[in-house]
Protein backbone atom coordinates (compact mmCIF):
# COMPACT_ATOMS: atom_id res chain seq x y z
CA UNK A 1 0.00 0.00 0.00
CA UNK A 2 1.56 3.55 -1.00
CA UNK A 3 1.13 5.86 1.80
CA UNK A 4 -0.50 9.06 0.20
CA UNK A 5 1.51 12.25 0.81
CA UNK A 6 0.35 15.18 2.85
CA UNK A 7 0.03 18.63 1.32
CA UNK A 8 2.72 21.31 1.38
CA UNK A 9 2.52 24.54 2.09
CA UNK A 10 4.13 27.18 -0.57
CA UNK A 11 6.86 27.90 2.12
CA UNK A 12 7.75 23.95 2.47
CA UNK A 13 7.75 23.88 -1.46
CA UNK A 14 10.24 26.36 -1.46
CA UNK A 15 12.51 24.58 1.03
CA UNK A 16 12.06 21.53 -0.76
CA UNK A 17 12.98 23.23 -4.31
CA UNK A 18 16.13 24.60 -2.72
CA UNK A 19 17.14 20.63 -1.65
CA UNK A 20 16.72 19.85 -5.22
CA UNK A 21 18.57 22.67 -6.29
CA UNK A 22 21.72 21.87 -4.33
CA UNK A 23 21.34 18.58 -3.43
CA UNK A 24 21.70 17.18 0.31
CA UNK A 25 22.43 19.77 2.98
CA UNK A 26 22.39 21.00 6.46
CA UNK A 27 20.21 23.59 7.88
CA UNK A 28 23.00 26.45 7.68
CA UNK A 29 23.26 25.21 4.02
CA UNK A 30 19.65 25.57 2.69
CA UNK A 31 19.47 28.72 4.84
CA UNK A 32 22.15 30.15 2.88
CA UNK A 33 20.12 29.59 -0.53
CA UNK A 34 16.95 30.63 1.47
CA UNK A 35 18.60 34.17 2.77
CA UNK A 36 15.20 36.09 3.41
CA UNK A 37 14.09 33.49 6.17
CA UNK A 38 15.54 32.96 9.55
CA UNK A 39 17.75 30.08 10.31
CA UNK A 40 15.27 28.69 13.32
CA UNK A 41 12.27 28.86 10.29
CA UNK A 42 14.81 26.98 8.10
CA UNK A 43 15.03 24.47 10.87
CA UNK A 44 11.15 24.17 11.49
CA UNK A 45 10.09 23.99 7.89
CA UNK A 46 13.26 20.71 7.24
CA UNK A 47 11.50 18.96 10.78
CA UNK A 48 8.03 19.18 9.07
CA UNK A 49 9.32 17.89 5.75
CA UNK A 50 10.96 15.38 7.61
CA UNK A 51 7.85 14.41 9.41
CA UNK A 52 6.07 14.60 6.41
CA UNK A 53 8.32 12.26 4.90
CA UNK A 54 9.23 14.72 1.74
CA UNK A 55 12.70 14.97 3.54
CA UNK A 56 14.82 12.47 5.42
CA UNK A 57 17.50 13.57 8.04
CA UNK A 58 21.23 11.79 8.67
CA UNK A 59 21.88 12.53 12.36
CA UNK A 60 25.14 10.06 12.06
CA UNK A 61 27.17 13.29 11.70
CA UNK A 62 27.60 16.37 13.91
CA UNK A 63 25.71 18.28 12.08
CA UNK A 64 21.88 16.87 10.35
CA UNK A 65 22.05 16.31 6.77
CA UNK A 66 19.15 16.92 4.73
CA UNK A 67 18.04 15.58 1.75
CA UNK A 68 14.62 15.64 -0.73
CA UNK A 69 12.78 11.64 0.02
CA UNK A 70 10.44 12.69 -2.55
CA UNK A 71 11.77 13.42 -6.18
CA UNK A 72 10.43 16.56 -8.18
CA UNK A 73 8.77 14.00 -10.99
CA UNK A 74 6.71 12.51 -8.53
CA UNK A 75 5.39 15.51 -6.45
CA UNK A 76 4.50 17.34 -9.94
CA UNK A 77 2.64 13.89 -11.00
CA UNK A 78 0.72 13.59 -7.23
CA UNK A 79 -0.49 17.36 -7.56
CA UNK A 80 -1.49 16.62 -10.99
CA UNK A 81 -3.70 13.62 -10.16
CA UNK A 82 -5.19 15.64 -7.49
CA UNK A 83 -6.12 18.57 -9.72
C-alpha cells in the first residue's frame, strides 16, 4: 500500500525546491540559498518535511544532513492527479 503524501505549504515547497537545487544539505546550508528566512524557520520547515516524509534527516554526523525523500517527478505527478 503507498502511503498518500500530505500537502505542502508554498513555504515547504520552497525549502524543498532549494534541496533539489543543491542537493543534500544541512540547515546552515539551505538557509544560505533561502537568505530572506531565519535560520530557526529553516530548521522548522526541514523537521516538518521530515515528518512529512518529503525529507529524510542523517543525524550520524555532527551536524543533520538533509536531503529531498520525494523526487520533483513525482510531487509534480501527485499534484497533478489531485487537480
Amino acid at each position: 500500500m503507498v502511503r498518500e503524501l500530505t500537502p505542502l505549504s508554498e513555504t515547504e515547497l520552497e525549502v524543498l525546491k532549494t534541496l533539489w537545487q543543491q542537493g543534500p544539505g544541512t540547515v546552515r546550508e539551505v538557509n544560505q540559498q533561502l537568505s530572506h528566512w531565519a535560520y530557526t524557520t529553516v530548521q522548522t520547515l526541514l523537521t516538518r518535511l521530515e515528518r512529512k516524509r518529503y525529507v529524510a534527516c542523517d543525524r550520524s554526523g555532527f551536524a543533520h544532513v538533509f536531503r529531498a525523500a520525494v523526487s520533483r517527478d513525482k510531487l509534480v505527478r501527485r499534484r497533478l492527479n489531485d487537480l
